[in-house]
N, C-alpha and C. Protein backbone atom coordinates (compact mmCIF):
# COMPACT_ATOMS: atom_id res chain seq x y z
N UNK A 1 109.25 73.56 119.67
CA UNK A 1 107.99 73.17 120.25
C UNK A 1 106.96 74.28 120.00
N UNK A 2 105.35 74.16 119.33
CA UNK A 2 104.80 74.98 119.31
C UNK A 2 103.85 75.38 120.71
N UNK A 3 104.04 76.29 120.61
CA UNK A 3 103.63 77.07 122.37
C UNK A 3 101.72 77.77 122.04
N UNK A 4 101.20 77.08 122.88
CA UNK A 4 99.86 78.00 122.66
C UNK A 4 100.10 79.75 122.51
N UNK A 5 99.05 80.45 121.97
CA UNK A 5 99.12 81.45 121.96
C UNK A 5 98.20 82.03 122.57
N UNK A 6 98.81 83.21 123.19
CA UNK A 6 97.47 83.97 124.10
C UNK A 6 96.80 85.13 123.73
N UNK A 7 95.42 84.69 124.01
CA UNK A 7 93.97 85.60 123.11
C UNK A 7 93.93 86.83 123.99
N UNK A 8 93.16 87.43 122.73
CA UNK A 8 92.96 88.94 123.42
C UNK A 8 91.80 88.45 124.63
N UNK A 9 92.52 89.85 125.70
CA UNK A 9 91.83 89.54 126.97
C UNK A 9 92.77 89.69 127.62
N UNK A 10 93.96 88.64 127.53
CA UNK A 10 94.63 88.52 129.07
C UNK A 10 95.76 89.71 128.97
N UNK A 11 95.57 90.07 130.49
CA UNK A 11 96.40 91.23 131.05
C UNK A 11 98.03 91.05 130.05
N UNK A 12 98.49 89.67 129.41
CA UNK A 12 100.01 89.88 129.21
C UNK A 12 99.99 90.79 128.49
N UNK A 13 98.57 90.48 127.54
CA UNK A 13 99.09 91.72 125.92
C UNK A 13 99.06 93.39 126.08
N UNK A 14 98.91 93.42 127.33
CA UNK A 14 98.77 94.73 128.05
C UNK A 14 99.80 95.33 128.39
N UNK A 15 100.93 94.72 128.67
CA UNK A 15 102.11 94.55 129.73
C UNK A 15 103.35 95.45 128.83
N UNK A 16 103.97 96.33 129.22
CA UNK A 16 104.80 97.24 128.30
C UNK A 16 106.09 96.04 128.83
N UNK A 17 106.78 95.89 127.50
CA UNK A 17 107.74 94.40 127.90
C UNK A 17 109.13 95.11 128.28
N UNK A 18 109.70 93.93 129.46
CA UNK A 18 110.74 94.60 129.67
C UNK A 18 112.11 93.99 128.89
N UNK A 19 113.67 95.11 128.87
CA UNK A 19 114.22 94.46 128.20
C UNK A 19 115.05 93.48 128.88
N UNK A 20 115.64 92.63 128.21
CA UNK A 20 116.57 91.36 128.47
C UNK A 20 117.75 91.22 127.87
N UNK A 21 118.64 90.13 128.68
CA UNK A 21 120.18 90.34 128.07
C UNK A 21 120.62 88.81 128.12
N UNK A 22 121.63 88.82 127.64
CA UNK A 22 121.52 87.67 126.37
C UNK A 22 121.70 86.41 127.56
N UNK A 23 121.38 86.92 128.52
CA UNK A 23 121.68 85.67 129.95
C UNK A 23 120.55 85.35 130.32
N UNK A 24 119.11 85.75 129.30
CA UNK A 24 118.09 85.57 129.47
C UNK A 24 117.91 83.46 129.32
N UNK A 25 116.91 83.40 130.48
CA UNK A 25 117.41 81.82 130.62
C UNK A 25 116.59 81.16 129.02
N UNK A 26 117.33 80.50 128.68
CA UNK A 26 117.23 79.34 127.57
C UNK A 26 116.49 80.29 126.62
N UNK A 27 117.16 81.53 126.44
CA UNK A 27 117.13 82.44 124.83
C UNK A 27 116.67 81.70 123.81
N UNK A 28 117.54 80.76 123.41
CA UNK A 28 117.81 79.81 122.45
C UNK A 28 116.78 79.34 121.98
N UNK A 29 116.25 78.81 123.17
CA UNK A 29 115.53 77.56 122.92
C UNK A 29 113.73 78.16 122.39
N UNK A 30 113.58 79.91 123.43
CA UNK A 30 112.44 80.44 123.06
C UNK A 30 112.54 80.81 121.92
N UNK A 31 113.61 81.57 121.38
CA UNK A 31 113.23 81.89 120.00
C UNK A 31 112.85 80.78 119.14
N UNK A 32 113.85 79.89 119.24
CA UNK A 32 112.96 78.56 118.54
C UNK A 32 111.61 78.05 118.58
N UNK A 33 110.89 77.87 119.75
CA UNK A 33 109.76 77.63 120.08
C UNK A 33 108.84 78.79 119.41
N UNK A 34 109.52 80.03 119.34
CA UNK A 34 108.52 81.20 118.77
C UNK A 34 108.39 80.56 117.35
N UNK A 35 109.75 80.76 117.00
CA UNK A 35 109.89 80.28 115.29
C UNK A 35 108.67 79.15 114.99
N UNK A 36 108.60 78.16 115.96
CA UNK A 36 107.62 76.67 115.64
C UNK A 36 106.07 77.43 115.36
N UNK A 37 106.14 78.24 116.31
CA UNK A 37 104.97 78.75 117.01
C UNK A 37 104.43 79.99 116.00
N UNK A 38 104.84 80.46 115.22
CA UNK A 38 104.83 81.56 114.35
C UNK A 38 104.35 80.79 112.80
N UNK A 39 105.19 79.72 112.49
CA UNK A 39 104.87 78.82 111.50
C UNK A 39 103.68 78.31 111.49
N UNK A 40 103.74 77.50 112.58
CA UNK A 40 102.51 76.92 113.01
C UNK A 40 100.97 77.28 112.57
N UNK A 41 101.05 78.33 113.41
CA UNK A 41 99.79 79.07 113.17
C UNK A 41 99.94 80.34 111.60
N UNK A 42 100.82 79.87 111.01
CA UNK A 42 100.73 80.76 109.76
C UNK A 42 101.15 82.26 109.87
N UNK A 43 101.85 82.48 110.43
CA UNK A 43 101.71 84.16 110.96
C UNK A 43 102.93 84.65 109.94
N UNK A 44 103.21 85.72 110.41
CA UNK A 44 104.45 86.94 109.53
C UNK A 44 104.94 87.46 111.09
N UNK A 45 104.64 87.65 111.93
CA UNK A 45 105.02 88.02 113.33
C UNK A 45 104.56 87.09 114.37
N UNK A 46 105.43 87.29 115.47
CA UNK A 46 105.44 87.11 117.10
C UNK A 46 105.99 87.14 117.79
N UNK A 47 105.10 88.14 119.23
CA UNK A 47 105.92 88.93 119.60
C UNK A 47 105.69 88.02 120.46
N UNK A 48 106.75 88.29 121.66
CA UNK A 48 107.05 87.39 122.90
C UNK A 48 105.27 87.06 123.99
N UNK A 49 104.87 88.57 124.19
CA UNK A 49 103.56 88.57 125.12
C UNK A 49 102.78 87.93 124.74
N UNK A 50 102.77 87.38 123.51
CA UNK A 50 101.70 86.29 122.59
C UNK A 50 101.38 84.95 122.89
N UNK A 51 103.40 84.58 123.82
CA UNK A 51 103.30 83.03 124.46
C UNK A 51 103.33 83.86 125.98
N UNK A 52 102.95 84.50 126.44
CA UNK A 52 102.74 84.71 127.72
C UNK A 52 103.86 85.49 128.64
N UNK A 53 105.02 86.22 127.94
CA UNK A 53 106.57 86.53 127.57
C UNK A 53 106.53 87.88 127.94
N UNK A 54 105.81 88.84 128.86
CA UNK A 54 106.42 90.49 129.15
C UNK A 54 107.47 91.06 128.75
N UNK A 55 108.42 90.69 127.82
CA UNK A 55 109.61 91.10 127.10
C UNK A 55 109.69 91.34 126.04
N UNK A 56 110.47 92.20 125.90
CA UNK A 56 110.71 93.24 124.73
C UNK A 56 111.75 91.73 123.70
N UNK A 57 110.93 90.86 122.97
CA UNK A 57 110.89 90.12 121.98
C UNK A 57 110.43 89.66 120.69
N UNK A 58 110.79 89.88 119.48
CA UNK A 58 109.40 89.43 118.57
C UNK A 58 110.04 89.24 117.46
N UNK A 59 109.61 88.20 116.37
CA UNK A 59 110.12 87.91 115.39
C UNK A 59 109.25 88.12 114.03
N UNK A 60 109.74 88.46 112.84
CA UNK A 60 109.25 89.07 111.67
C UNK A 60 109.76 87.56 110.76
N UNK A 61 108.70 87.33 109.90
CA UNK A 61 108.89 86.22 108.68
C UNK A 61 107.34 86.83 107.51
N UNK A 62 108.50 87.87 107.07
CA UNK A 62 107.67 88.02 105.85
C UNK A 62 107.60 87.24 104.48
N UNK A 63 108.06 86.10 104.50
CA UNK A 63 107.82 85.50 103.48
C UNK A 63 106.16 84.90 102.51
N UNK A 64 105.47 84.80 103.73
CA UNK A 64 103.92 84.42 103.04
C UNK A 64 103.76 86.08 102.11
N UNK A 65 104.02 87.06 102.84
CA UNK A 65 103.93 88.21 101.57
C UNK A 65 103.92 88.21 100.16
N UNK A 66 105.38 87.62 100.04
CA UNK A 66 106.18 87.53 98.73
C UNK A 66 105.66 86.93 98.32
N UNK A 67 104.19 86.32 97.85
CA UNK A 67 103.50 85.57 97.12
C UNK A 67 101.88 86.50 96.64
N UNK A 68 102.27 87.76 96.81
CA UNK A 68 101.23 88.56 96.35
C UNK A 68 102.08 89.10 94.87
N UNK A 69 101.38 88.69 93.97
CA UNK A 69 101.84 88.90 92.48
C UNK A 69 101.00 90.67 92.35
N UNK A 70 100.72 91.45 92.75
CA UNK A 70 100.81 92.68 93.09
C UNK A 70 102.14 93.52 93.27
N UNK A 71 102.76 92.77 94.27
CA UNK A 71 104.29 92.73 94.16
C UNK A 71 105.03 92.96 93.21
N UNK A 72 105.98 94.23 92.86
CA UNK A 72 106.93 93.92 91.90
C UNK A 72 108.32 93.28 92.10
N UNK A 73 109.06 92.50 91.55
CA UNK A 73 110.26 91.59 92.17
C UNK A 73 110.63 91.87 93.09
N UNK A 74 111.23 92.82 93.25
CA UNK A 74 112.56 92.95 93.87
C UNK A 74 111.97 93.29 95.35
N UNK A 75 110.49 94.07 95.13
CA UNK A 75 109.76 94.03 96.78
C UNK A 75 109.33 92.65 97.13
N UNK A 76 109.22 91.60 95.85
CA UNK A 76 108.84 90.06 96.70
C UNK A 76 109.98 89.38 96.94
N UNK A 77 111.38 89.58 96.33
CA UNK A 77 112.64 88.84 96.65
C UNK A 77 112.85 89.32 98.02
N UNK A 78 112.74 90.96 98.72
CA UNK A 78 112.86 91.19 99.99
C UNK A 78 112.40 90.36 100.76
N UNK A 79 111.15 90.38 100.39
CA UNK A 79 109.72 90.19 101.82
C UNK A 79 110.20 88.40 101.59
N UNK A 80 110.65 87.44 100.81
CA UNK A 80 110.86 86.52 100.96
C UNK A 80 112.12 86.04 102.07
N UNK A 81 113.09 86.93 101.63
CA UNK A 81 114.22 86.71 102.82
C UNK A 81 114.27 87.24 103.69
N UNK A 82 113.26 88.22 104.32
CA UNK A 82 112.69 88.93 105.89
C UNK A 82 112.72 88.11 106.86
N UNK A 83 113.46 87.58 107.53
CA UNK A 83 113.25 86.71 108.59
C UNK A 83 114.38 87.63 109.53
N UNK A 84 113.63 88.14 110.56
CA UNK A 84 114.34 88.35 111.40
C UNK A 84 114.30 88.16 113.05
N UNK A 85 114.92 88.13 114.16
CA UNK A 85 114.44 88.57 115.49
C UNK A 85 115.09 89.32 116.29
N UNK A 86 114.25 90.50 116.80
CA UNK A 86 114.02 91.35 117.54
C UNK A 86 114.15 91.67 118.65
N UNK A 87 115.26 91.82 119.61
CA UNK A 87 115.34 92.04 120.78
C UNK A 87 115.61 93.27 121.07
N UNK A 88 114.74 94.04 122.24
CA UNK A 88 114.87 95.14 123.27
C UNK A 88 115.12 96.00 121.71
N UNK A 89 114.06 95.85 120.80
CA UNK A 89 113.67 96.75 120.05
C UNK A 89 113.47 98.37 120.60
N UNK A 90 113.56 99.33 119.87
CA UNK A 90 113.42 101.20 120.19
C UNK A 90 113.13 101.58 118.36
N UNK A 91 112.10 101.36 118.49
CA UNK A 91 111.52 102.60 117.30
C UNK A 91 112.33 103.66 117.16
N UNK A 92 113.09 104.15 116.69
CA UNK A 92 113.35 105.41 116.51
C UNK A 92 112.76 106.78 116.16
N UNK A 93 112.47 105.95 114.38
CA UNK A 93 111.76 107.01 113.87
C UNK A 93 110.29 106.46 113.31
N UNK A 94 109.12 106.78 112.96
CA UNK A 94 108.28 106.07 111.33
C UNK A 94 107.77 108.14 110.61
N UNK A 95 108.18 107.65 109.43
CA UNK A 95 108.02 108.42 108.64
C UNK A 95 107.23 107.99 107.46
N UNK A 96 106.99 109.38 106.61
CA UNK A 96 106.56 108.71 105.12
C UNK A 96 104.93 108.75 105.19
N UNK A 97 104.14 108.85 104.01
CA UNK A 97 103.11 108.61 103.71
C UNK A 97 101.84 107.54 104.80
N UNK A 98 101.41 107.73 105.29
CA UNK A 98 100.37 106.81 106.00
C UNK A 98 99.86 106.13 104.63
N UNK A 99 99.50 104.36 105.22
CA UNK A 99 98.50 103.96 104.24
C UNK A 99 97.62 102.96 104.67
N UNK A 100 96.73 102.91 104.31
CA UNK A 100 96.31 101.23 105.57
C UNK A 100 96.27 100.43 104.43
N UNK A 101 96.08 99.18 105.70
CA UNK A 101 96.59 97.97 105.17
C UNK A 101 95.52 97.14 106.00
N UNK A 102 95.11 95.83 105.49
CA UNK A 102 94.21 94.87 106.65
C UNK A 102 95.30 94.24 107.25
N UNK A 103 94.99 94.83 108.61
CA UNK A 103 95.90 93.22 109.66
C UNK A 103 95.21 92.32 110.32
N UNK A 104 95.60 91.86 110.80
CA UNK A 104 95.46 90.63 111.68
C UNK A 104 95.72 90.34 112.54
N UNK A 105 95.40 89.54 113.76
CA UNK A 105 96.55 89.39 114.31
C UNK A 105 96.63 87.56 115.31
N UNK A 106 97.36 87.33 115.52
CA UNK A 106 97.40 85.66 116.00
C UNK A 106 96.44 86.08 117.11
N UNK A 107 96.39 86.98 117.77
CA UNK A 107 96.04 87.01 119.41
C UNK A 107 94.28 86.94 119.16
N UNK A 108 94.24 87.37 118.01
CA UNK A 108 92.58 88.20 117.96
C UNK A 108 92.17 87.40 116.69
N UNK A 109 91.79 86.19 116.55
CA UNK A 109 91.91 85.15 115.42
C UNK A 109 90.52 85.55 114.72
N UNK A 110 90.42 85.32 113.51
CA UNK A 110 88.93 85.69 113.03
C UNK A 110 88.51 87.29 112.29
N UNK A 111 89.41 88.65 113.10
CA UNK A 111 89.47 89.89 112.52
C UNK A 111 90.46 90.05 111.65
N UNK A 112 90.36 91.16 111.14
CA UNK A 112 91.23 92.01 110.31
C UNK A 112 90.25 93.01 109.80
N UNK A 113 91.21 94.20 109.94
CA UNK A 113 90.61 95.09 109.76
C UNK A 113 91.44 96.48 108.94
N UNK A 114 91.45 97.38 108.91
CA UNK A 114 92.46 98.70 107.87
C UNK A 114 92.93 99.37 108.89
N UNK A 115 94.29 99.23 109.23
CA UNK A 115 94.61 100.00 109.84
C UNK A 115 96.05 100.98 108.98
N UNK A 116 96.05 101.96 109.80
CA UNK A 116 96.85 103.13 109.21
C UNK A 116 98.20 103.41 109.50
N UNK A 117 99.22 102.90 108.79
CA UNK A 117 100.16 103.33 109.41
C UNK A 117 101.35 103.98 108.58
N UNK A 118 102.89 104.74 108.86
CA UNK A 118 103.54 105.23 108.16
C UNK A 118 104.22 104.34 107.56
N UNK A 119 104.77 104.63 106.06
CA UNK A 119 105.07 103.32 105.23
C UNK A 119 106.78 103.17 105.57
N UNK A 120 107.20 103.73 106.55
CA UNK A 120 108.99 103.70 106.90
C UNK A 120 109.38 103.59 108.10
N UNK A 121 109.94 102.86 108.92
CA UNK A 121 110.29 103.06 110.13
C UNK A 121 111.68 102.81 110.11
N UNK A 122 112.61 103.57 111.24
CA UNK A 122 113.67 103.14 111.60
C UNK A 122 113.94 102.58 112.70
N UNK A 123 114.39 101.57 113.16
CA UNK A 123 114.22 100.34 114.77
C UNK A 123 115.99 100.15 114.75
N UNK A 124 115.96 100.77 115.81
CA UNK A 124 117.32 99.59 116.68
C UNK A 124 116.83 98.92 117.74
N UNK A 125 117.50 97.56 117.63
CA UNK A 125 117.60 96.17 117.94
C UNK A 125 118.41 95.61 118.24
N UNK A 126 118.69 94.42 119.05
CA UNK A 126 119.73 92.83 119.03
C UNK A 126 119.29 91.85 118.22
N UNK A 127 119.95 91.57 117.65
CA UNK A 127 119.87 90.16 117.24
C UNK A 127 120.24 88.74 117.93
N UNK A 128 119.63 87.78 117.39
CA UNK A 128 119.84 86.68 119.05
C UNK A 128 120.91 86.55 119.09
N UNK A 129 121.97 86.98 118.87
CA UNK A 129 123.64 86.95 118.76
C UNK A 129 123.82 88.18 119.98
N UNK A 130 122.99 88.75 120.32
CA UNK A 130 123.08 90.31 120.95
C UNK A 130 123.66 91.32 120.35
N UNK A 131 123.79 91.28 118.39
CA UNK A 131 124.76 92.11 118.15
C UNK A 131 123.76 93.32 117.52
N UNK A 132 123.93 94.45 117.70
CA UNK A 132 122.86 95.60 117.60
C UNK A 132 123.11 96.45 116.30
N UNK A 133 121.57 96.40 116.00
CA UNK A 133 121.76 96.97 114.41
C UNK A 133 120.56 98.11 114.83
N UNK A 134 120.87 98.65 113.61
CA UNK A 134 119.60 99.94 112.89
C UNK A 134 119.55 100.10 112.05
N UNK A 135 118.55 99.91 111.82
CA UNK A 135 117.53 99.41 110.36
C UNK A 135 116.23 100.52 109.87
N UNK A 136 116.25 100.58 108.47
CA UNK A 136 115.38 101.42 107.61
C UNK A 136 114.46 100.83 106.96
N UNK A 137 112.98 100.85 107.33
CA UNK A 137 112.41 99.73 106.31
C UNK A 137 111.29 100.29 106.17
N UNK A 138 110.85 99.77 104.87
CA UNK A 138 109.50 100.58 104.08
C UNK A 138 108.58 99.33 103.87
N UNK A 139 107.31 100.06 103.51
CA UNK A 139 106.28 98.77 103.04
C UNK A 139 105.97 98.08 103.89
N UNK A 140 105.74 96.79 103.38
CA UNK A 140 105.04 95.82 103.95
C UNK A 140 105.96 94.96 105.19
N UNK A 141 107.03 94.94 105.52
CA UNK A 141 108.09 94.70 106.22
C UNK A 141 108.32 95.59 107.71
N UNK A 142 107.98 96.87 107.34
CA UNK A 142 107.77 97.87 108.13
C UNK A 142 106.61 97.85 109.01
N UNK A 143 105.37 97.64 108.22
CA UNK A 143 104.46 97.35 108.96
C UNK A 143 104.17 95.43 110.05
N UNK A 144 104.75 94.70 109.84
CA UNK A 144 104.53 93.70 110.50
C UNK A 144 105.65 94.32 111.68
N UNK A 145 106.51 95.03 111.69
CA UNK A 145 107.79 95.63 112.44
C UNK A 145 106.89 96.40 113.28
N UNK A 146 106.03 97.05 113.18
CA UNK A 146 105.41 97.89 113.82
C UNK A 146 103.91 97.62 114.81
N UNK A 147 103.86 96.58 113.43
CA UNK A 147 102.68 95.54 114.23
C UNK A 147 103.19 94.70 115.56
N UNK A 148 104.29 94.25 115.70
CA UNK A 148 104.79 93.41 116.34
C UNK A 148 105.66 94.42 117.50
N UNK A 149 105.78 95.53 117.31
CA UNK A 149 106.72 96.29 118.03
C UNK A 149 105.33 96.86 119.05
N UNK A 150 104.04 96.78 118.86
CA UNK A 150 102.99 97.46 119.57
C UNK A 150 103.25 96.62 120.28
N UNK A 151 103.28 95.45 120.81
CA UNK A 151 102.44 94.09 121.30
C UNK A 151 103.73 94.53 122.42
N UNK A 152 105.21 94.49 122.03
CA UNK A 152 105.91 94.65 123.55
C UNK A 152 105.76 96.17 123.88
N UNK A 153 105.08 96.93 123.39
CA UNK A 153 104.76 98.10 124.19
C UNK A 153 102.99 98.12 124.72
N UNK A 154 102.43 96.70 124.39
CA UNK A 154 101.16 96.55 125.11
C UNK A 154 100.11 97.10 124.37
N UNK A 155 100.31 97.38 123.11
CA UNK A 155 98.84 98.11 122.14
C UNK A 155 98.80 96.90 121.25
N UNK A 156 97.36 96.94 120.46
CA UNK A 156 97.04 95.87 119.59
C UNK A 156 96.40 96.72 119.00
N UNK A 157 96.37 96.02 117.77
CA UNK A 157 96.32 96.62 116.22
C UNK A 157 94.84 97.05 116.34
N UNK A 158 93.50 96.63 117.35
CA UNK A 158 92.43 96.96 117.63
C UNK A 158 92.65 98.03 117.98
N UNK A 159 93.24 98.56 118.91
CA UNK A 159 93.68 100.43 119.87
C UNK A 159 93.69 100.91 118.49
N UNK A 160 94.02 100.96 117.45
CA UNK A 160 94.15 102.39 116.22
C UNK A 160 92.88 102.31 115.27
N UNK A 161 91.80 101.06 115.90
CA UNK A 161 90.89 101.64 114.88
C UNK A 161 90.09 102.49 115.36
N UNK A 162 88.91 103.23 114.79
CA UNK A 162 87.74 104.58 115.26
C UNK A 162 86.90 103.48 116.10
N UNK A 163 86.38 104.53 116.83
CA UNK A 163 85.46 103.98 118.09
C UNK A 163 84.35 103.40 117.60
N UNK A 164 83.50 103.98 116.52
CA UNK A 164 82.61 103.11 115.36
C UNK A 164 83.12 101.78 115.62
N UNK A 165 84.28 101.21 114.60
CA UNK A 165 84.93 100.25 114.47
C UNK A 165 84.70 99.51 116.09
N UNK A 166 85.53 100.04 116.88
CA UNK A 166 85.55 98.97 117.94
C UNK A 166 84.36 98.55 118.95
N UNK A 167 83.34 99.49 118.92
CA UNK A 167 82.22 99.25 119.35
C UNK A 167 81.71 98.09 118.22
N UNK A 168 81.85 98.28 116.78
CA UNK A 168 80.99 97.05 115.98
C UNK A 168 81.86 96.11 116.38
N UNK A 169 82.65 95.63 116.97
CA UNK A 169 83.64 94.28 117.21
C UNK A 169 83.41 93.77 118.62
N UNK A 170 83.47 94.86 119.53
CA UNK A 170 82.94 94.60 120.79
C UNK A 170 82.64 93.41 120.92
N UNK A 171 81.42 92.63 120.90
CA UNK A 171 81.14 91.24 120.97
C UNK A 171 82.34 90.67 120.35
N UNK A 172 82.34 90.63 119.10
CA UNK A 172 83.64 89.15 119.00
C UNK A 172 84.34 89.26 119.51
N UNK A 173 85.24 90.53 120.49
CA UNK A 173 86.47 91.07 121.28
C UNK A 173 86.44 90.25 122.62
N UNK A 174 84.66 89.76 123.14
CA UNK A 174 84.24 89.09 124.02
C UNK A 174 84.38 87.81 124.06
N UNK A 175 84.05 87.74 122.62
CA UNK A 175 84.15 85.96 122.57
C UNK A 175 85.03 85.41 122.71
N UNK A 176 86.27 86.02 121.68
CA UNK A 176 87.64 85.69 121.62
C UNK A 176 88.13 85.92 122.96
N UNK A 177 87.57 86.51 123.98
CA UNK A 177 88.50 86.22 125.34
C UNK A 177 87.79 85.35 126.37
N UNK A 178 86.46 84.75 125.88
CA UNK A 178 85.85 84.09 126.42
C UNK A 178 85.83 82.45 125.67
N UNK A 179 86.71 82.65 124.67
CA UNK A 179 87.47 81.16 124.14
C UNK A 179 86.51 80.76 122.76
N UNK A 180 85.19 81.46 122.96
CA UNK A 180 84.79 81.32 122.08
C UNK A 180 84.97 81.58 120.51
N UNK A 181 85.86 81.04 120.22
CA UNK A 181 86.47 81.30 118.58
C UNK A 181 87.21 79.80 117.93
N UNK A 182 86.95 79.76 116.79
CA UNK A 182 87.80 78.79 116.17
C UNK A 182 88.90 79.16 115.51
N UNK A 183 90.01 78.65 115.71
CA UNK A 183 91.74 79.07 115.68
C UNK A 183 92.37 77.83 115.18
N UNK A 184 92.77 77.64 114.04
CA UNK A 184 93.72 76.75 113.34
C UNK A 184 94.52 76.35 114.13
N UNK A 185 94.92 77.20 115.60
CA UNK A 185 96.17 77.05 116.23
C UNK A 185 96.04 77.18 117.77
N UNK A 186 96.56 76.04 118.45
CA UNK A 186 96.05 76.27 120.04
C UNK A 186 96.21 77.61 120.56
N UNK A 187 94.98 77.67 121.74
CA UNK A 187 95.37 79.15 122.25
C UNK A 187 95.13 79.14 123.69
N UNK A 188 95.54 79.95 124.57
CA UNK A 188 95.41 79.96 125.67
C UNK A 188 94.31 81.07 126.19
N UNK A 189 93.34 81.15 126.53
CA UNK A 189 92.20 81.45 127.12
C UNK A 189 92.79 82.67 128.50
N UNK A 190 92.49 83.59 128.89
CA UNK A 190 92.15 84.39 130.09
C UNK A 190 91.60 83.85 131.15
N UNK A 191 91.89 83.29 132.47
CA UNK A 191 91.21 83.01 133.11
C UNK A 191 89.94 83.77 133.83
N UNK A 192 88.75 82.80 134.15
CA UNK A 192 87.86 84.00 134.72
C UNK A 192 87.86 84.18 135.85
């Protein structure tokens, strides 16, 4: 089922998420609904606080990537089979070269902007099985990992740009929490 998504503004995307265990009620059924809900609206990430979710949740589908012919193979054969999800994620490490990149993000429909980040991170995780891995990942994979790993620690990809930057956005930052925006994909509004 695809689940509205919630715009910048409301207190959830604020919310440092807590973690959960695999007795979390109808697991199952949310990750699925994320999965609908991630497609849906076209995305490469989503994190749980997005459907309204304070938990340390979020899923990566880098496949729209793998269609940048910039790409050399074997980085678009990755980013094609990237599908993963994320539970009670811990950053470990990010290393490596900073580089920016334009993101985006479902919550904040309409921006994108350069943001900066290290091209490697290392994350341990559950998988919806609860079985726990740690993982090394570079590029473009890394960064939706990191993009999506802010959101259950309550930052958005807006917090890392210069104050220039977020003062010129200011207004649309308004609109978009005042509903005023057009979104391919239902969204859920902040109440006033």
């Amino acid at each position: 089922m695809v689940l509205p998504i919630i715009a910048y503004g409301h207190p959830v995307l604020r919310k440092v998420g807590i973690n959960i265990d695999q007795d979390y009620p109808d697991l199952e059924k949310l990750i699925a609904n994320m999965k609908d809900t991630m497609k849906n609206a076209r995305g490469v990430g989503l994190a749980a606080p997005q459907i309204g979710k304070a938990i340390r949740l979020f899923l990566v589908d880098t496949a729209p990537f793998a269609e940048d012919d910039a790409l050399d193979e074997k980085e678009r054969n990755f980013l094609k089979g990237y599908k993963k999800v994320f539970i009670n994620a811990k950053i470990l490490k990010e290393e490596g070269a900073k580089w920016s990149f334009s993101e985006g993000c479902l919550s904040i429909p309409g921006i994108n902007e350069d943001v900066s980040r290290e091209e490697t991170v290392t994350i341990e995780y559950r998988d919806e099985n609860f079985k726990k891995h740690t993982e090394t990942v570079s590029g473009l994979a890394a960064r939706v990992i990191q993009h999506e790993y802010d959101h259950i620690e309550g930052i958005l990809f807006t917090d890392k740009l210069s104050s220039l930057k977020k003062r010129l956005l200011k207004k649309k930052l308004e609109n978009i929490s005042k509903g005023k925006v057009d979104a391919e994909y239902r969204m859920k509004f902040p109440k006033k």
